[in-house]
Protein backbone atom coordinates (compact mmCIF):
# COMPACT_ATOMS: atom_id res chain seq x y z
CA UNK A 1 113.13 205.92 213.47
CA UNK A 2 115.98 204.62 215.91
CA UNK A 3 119.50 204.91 215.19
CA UNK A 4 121.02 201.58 214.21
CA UNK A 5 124.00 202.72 216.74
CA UNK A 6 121.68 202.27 219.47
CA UNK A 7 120.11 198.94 218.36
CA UNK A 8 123.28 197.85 217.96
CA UNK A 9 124.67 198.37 221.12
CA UNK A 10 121.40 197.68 223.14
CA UNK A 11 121.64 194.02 221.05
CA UNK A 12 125.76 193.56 222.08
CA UNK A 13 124.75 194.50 225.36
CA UNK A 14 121.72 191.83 225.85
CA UNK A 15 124.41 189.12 224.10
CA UNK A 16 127.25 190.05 226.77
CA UNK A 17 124.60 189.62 229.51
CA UNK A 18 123.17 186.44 228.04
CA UNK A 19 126.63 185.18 227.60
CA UNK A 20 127.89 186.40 231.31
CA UNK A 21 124.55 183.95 232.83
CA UNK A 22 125.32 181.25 230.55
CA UNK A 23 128.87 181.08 231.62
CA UNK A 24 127.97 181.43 235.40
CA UNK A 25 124.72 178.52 235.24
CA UNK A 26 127.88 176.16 233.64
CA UNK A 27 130.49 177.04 236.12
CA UNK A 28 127.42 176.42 238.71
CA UNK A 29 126.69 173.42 237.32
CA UNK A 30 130.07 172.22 236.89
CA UNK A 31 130.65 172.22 240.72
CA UNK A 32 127.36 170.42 241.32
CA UNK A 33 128.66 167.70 239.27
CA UNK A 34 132.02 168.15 240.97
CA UNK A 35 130.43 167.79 244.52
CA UNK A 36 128.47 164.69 243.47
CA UNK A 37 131.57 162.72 242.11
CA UNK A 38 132.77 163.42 245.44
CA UNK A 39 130.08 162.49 247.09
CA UNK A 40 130.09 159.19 244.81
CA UNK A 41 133.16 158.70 245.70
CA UNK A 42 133.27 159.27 249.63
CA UNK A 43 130.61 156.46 249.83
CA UNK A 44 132.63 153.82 247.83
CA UNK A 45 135.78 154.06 250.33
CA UNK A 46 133.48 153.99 253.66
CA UNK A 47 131.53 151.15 252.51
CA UNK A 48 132.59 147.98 254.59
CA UNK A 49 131.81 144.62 253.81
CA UNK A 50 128.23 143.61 255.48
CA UNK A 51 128.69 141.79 258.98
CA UNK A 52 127.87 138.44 259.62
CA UNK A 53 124.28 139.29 261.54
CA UNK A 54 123.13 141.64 258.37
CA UNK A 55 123.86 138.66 256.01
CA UNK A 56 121.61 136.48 258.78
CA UNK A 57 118.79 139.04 258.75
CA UNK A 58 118.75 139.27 254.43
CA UNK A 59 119.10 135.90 253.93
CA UNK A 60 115.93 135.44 256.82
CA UNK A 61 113.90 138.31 254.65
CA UNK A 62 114.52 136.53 251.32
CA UNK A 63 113.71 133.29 252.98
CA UNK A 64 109.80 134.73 253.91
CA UNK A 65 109.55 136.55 250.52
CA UNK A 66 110.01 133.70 249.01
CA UNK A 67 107.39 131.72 251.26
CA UNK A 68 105.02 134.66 250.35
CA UNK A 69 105.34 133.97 246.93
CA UNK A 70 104.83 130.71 247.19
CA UNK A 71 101.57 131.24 249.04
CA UNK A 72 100.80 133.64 246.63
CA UNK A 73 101.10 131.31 243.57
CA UNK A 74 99.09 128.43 245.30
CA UNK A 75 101.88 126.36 246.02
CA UNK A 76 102.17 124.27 249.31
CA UNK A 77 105.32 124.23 250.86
């Protein structure tokens, strides 16, 4: 038979280490999230307001998707 010293220090020492990891993964994690609310919120200042020729060229595509879908439903324009 063991001695229950031993088990009980073998089973404190597995919870330390288990507890050590867990701690590091959330710090780890923590940062990720950190970095991607940065990230988030680098994009929001840079974005500018679409120029005049990109509001041209969507309005052109939404124009001949909307042709397509008329051909595609049978309808004559």
């Amino acid at each position: 038979m063991q001695d229950p010293l031993i088990i009980l220090t073998l089973a404190v020492a597995g919870l330390s280490g288990l507890a050590i990891i867990a701690a590091t993964a959330l710090r780890g994690w923590n940062g990720w999230l950190d970095l991607k609310r940065a990230e988030l919120a680098r994009q929001g200042e840079d974005a500018a307001p679409p120029s005049t020729t990109t509001r041209i060229e969507v309005a052109d595509l939404k124009e001949r998707i909307r042709k397509l879908e008329a051909i595609a439903a049978g309808v004559d324009l």
